[in-house]
Every structure is written in C-alpha cells, then in structure tokens.
N, C-alpha and C. Protein backbone atom coordinates (compact mmCIF):
# COMPACT_ATOMS: atom_id res chain seq x y z
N UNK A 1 -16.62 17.12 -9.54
CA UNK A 1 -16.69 17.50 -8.13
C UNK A 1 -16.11 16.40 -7.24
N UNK A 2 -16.12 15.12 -7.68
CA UNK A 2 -15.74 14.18 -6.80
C UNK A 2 -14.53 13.91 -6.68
N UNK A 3 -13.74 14.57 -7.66
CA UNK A 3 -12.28 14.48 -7.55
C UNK A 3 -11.57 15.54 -6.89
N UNK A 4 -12.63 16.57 -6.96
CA UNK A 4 -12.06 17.55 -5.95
C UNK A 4 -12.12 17.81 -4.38
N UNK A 5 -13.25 16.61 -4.16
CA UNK A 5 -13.39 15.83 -2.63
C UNK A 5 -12.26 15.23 -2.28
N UNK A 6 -11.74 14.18 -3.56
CA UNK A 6 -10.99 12.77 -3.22
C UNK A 6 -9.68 14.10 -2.59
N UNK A 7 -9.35 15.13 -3.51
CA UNK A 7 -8.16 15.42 -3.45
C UNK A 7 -7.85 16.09 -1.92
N UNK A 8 -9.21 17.26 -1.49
CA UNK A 8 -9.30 17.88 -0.34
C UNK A 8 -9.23 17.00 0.75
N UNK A 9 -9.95 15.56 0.57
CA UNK A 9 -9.77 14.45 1.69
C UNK A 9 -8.17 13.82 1.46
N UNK A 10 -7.34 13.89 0.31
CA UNK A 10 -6.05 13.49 1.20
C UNK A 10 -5.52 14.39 1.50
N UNK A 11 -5.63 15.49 0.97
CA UNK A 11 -4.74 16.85 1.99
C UNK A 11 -4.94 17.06 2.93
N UNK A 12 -6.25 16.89 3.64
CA UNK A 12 -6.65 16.70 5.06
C UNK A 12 -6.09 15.36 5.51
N UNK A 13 -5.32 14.39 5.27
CA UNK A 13 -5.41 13.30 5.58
C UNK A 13 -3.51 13.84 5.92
N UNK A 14 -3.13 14.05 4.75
CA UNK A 14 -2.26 14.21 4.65
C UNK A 14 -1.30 15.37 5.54
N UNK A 15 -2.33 16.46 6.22
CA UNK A 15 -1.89 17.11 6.81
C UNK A 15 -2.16 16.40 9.24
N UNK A 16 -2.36 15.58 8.57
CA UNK A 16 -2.66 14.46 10.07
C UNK A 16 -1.74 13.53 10.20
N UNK A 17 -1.83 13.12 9.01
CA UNK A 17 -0.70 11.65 9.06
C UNK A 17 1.16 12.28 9.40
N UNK A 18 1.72 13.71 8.23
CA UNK A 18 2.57 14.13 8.24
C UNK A 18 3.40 15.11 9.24
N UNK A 19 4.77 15.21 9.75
CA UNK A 19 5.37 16.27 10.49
C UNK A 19 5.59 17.50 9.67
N UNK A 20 5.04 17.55 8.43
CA UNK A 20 5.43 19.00 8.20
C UNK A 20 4.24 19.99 8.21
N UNK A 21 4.97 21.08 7.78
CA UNK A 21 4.12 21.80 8.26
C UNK A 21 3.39 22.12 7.01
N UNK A 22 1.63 21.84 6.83
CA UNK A 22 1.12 21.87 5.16
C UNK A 22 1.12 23.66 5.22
N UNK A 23 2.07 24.39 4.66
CA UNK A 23 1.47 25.70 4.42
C UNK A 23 1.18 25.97 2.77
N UNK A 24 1.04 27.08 2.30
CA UNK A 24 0.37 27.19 1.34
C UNK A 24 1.57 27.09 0.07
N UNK A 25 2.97 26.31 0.52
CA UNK A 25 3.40 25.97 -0.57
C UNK A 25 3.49 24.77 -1.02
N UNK A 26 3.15 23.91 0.30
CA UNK A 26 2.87 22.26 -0.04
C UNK A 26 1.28 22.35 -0.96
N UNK A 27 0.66 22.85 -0.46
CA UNK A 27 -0.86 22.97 -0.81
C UNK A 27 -0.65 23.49 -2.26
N UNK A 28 -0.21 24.21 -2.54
CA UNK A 28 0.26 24.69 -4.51
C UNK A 28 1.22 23.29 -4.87
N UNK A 29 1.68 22.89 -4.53
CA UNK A 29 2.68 21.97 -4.81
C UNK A 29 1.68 20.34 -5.05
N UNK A 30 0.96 20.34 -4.41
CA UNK A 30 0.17 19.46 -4.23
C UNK A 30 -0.95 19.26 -5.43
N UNK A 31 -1.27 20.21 -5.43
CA UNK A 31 -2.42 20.84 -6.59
C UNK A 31 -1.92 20.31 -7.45
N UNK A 32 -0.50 21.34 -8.05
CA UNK A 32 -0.24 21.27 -8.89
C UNK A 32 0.13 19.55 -9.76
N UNK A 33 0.58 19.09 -8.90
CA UNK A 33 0.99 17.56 -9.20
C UNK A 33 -0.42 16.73 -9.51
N UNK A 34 -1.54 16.94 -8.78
CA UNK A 34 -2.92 16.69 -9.05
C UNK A 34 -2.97 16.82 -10.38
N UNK A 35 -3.37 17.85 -10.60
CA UNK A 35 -3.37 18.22 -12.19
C UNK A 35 -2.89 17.92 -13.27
N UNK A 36 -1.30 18.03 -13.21
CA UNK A 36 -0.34 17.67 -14.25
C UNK A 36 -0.24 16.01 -14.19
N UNK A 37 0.03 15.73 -13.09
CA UNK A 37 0.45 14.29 -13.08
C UNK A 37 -0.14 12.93 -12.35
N UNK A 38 -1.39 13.74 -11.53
CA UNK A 38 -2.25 12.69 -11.25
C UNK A 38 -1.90 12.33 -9.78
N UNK A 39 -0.72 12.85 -9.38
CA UNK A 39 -0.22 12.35 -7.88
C UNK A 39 -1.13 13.00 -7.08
N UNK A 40 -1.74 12.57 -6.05
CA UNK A 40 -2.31 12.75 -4.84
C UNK A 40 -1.47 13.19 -4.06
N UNK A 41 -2.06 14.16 -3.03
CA UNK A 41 -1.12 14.61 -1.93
C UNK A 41 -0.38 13.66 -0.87
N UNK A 42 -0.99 12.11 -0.79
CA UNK A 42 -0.46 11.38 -0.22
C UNK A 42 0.32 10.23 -1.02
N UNK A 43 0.20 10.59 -2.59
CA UNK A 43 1.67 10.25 -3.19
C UNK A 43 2.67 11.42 -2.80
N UNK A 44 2.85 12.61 -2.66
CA UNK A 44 3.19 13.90 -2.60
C UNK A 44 4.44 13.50 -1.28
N UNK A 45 3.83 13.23 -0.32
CA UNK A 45 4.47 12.59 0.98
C UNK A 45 5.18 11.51 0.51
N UNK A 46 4.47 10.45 0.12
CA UNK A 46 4.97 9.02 0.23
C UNK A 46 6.43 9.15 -0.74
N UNK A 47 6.83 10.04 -1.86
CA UNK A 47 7.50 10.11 -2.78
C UNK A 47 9.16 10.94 -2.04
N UNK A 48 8.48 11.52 -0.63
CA UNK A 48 9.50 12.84 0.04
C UNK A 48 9.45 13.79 -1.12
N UNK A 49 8.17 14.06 -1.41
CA UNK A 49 8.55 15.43 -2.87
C UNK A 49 8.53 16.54 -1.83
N UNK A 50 8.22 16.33 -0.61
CA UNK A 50 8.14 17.67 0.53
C UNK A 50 9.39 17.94 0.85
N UNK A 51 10.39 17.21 1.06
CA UNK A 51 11.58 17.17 1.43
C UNK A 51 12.52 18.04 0.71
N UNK A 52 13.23 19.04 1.55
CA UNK A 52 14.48 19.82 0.70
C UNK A 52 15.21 19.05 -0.33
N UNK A 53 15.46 19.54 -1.75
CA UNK A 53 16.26 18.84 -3.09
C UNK A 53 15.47 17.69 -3.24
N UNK A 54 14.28 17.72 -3.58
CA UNK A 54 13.47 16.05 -4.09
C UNK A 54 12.29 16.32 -4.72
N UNK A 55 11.70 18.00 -4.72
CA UNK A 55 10.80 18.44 -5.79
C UNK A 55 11.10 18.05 -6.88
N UNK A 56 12.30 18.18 -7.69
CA UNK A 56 12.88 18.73 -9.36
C UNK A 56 12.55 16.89 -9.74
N UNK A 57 12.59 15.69 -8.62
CA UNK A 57 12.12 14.35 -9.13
C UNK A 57 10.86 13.97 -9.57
N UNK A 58 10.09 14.83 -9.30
CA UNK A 58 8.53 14.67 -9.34
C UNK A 58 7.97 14.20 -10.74
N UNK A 59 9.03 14.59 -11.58
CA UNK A 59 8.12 13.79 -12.79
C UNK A 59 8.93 12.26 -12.99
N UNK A 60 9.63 11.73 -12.07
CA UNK A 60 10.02 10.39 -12.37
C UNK A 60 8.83 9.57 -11.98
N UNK A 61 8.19 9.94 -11.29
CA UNK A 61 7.13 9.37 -10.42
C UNK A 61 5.74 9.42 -11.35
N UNK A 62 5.22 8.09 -10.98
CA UNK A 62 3.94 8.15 -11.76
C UNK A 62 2.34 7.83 -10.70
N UNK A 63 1.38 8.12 -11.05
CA UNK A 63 0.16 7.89 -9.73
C UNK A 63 -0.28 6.58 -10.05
N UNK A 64 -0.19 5.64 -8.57
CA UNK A 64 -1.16 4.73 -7.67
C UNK A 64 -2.19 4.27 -9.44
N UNK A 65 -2.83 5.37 -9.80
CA UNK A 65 -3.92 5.03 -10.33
C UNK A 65 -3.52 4.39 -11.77
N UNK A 66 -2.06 4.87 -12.42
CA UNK A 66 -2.29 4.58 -13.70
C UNK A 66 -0.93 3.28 -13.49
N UNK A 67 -0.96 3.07 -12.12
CA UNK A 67 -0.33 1.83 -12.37
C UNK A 67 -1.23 0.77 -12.27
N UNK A 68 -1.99 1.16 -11.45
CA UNK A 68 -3.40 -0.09 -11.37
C UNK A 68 -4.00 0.02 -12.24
N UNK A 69 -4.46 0.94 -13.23
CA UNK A 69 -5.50 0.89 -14.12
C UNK A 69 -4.86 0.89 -15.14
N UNK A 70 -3.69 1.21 -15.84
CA UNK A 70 -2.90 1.34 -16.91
C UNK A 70 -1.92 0.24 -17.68
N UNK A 71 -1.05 -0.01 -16.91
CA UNK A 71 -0.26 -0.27 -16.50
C UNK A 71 -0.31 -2.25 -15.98
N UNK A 72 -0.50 -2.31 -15.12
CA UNK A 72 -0.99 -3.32 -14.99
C UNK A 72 -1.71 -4.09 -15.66
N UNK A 73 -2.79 -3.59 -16.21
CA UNK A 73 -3.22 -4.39 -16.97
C UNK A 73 -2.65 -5.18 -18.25
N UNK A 74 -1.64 -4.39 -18.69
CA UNK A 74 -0.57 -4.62 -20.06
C UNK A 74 0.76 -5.49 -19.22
N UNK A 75 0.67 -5.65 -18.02
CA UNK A 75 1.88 -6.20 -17.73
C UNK A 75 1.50 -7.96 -17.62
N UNK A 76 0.20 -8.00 -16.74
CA UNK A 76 0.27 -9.16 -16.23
C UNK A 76 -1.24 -10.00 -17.20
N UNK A 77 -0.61 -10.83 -17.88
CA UNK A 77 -1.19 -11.65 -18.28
C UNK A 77 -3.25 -12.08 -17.62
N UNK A 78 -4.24 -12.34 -18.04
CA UNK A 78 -5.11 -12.48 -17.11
C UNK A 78 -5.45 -13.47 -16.93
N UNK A 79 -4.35 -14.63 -17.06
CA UNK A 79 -4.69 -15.87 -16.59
C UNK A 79 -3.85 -15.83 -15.12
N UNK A 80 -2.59 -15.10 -15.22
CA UNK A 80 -2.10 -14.99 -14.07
C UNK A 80 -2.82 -14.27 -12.71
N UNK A 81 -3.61 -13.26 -13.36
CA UNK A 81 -4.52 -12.64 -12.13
C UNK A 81 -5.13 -13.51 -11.07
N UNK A 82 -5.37 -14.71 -11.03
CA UNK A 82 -5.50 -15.41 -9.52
C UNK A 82 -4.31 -15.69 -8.55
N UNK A 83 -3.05 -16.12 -9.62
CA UNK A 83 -1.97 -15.90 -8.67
C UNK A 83 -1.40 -14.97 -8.14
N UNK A 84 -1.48 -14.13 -8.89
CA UNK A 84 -1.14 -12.29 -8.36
C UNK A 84 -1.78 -11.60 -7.58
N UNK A 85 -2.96 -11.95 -7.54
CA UNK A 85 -3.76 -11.50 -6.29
C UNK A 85 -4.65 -12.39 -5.22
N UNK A 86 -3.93 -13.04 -5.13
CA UNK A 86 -3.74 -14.08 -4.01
C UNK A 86 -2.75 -14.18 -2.82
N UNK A 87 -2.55 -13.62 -1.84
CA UNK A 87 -1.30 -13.23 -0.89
C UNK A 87 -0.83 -14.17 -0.77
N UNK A 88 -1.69 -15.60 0.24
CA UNK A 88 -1.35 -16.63 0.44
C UNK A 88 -0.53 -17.70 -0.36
N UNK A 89 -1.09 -17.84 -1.81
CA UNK A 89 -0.90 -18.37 -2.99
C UNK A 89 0.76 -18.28 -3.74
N UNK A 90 0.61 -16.93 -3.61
CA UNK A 90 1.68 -16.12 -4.14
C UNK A 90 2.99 -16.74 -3.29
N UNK A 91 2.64 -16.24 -1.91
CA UNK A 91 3.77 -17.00 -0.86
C UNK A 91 3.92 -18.28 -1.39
N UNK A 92 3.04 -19.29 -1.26
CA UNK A 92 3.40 -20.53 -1.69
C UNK A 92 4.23 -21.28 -2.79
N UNK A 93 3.56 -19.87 -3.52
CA UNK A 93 4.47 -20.14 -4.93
C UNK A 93 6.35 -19.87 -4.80
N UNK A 94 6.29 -18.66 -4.44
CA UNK A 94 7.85 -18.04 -3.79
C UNK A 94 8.11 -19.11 -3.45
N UNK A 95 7.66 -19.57 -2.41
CA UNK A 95 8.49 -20.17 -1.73
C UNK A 95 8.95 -21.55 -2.31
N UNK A 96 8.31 -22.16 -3.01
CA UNK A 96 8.73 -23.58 -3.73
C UNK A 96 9.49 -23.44 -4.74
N UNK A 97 9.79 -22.44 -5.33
CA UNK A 97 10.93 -21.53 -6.09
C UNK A 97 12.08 -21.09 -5.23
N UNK A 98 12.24 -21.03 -4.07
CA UNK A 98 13.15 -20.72 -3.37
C UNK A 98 13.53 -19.07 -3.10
N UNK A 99 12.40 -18.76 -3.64
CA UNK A 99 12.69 -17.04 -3.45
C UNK A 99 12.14 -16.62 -2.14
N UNK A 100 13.35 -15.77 -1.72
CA UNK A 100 12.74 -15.07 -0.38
C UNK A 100 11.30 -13.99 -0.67
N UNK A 101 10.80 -14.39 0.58
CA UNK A 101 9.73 -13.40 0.83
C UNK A 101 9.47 -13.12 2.38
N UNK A 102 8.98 -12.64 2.68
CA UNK A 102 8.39 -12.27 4.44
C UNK A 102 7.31 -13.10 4.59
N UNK A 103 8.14 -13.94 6.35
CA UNK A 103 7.24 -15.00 6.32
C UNK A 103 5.96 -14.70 7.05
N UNK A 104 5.44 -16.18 6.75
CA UNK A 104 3.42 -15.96 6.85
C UNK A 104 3.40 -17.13 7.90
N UNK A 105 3.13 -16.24 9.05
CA UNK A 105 3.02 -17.29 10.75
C UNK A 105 1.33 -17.89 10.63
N UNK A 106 0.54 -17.20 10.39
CA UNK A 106 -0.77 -18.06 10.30
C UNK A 106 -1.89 -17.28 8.82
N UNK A 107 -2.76 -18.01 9.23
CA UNK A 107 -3.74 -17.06 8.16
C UNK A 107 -5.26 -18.09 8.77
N UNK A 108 -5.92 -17.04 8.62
CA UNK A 108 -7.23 -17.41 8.66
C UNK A 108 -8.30 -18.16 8.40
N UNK A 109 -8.76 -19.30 8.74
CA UNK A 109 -9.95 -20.37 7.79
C UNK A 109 -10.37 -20.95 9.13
N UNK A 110 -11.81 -21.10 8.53
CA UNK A 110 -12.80 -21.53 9.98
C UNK A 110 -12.83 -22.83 10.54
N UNK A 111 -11.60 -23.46 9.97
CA UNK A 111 -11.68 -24.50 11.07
C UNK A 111 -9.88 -24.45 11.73
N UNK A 112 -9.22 -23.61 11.38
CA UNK A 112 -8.29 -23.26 11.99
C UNK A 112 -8.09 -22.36 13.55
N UNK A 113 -7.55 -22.71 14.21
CA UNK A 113 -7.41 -21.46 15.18
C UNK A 113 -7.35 -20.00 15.05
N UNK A 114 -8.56 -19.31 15.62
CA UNK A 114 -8.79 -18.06 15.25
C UNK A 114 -7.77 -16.54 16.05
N UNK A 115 -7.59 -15.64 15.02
CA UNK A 115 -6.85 -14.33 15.58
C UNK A 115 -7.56 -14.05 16.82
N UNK A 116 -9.20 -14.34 16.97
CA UNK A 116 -9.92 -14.08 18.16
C UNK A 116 -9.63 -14.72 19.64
N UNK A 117 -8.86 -15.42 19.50
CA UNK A 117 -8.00 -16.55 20.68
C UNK A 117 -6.88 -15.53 21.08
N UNK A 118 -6.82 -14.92 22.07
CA UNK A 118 -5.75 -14.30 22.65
C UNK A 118 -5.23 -15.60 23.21
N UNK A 119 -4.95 -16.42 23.87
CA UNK A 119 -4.05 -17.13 24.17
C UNK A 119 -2.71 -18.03 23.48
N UNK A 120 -4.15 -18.30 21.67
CA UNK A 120 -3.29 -19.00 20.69
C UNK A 120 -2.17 -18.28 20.01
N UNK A 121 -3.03 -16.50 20.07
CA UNK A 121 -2.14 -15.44 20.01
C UNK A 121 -0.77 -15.39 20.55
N UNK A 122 -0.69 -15.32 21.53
CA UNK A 122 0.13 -15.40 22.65
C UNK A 122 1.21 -16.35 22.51
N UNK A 123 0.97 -17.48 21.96
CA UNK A 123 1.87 -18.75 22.14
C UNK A 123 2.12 -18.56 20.88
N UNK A 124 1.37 -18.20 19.50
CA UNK A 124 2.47 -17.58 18.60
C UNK A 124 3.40 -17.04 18.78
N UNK A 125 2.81 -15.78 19.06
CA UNK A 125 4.01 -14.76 19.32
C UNK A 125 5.01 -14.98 19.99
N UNK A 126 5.00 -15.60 21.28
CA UNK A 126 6.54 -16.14 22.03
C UNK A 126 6.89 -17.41 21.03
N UNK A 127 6.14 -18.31 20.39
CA UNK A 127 6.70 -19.42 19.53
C UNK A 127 8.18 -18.61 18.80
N UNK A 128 7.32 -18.17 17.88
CA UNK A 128 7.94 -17.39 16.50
C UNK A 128 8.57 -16.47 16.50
N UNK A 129 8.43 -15.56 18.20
CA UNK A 129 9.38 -14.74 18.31
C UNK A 129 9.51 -13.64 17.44
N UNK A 130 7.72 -13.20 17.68
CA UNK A 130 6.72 -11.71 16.48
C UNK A 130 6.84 -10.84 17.74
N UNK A 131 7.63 -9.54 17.13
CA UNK A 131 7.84 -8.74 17.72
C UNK A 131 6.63 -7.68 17.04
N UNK A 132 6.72 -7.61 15.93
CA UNK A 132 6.02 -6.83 15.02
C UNK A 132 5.27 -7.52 13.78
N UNK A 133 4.00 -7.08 13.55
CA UNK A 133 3.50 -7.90 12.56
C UNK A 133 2.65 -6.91 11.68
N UNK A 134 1.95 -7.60 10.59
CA UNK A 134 1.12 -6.76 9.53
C UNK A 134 0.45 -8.30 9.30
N UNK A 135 -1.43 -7.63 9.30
CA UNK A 135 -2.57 -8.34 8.74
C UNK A 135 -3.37 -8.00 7.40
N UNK A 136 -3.14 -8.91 6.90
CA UNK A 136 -3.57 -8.73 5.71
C UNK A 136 -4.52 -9.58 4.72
N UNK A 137 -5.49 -9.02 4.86
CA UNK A 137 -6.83 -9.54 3.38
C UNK A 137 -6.10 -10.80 2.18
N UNK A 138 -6.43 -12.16 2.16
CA UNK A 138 -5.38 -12.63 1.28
C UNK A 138 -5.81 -11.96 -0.31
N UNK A 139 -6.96 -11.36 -0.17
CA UNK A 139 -7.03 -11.30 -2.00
C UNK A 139 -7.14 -9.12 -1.55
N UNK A 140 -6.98 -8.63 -2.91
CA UNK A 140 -7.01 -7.28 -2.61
C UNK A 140 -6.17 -6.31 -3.28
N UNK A 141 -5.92 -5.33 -3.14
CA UNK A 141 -5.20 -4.81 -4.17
C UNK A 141 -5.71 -2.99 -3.34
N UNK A 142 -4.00 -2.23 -3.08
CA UNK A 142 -4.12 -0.66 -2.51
C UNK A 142 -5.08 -0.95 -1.24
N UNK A 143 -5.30 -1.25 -0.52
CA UNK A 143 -6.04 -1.34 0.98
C UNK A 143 -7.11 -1.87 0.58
N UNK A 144 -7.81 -2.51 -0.84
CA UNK A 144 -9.10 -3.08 -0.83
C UNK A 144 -9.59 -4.35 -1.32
N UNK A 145 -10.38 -4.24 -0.38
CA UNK A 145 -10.24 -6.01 -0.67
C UNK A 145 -11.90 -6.55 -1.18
C-alpha cells in the first residue's frame, strides 16, 4: 500500500510541478514504467519521456532507487563514503586536483558569519557578483540529509 501512496503522491506532484497536460495517457504511461521499471512519475518528467519521439527511450533509463541502493553500493568503495558524501570535502578535494567544479562562496559553521545576516548577505552577493545561487546540506544524498 505504501508504494501505491509514494506513486499517487508524485503524480500529484508531478501534475503541479509540470506544463503538460497529465491526461489519462501520461497517467498509463506512468504506471506503466512504475511497474516494469521502477521509474516514478517524476523520473517520467525529469527523463522528457512526456515529450513527442522520447517514449521508445524509456528503457535506457534506470530509477533514482536502484542507483542509490544498487548500484552504488558496488561502485564506490566504503572507505571512500566520507569523501563522497561530503559536499564541502569533495570541493576541496576537486579543487587541489585542479578539476573544475561550481564554486562554493560560503558555508556554514558557528563561529563563521551566518546566512541569517542579511547585510553579510548582501556584501557577498555584490562581492562575488551571485546572481543566482543553490543551498545545500554539506552531507546528504537525493534531497536528504
């Protein structure tokens, strides 16, 4: 029963977040990928399987779940798991390797200047010249942290 919640809550999610229109062939389409292949309706979107000529790809694609639970686990070593799920860390590492990544203007610790400072805010943002940004949990994994 609980998977048939998870699934009804992203089709509802999915019919909020998206411009198309969910009629009852996204909704079979949706299902059906549930079933066979584990994709969620908001892999369903995220993949453009809604999109004219991009159904017949649907089995290149694999679900969120059996890359985290499957998958992953056989890839990455578990001594490496602190560096891999470490945001901050990870950056640090990139970067002393010389590999590009997207840079990291501040991060959070209690004796640092807090996101709660609109002013320090402020003088970032004209510093660094953040037009647009993303906050993020340093440890975590799919939105959870």
């Amino acid at each position: 029963m609980n998977l048939l919640k998870k699934y009804l809550y992203q089709f509802s999610f999915l019919r909020k977040i998206s411009k198309i229109n969910v009629l009852h062939e996204h909704f079979l389409k949706t299902l059906y990928l549930w079933i066979s292949k584990g994709l969620g309706p908001i892999e369903y979107h995220a993949y453009n399987l809604h999109k004219k000529g991009r159904w017949h790809l649907k089995n290149f694609y694999i679900s969120n779940k059996t890359v985290t639970y499957e998958i992953r686990k056989k890839l990455n070593n578990k001594k490496w798991i602190p560096l891999l799920e470490n945001k901050l860390f990870f950056f640090y590492v990139l970067k002393h390797f010389d590999i590009p990544t997207i840079p990291v203007f501040h991060f959070y610790h209690t004796k640092s200047p807090s996101f709660s400072n609109p002013s320090y805010l402020k003088n970032l943002f004209k510093k660094e010249n953040i037009k647009n940004l993303v906050i993020k949990p340093v440890s975590g994994l799919g939105g959870k942290s």
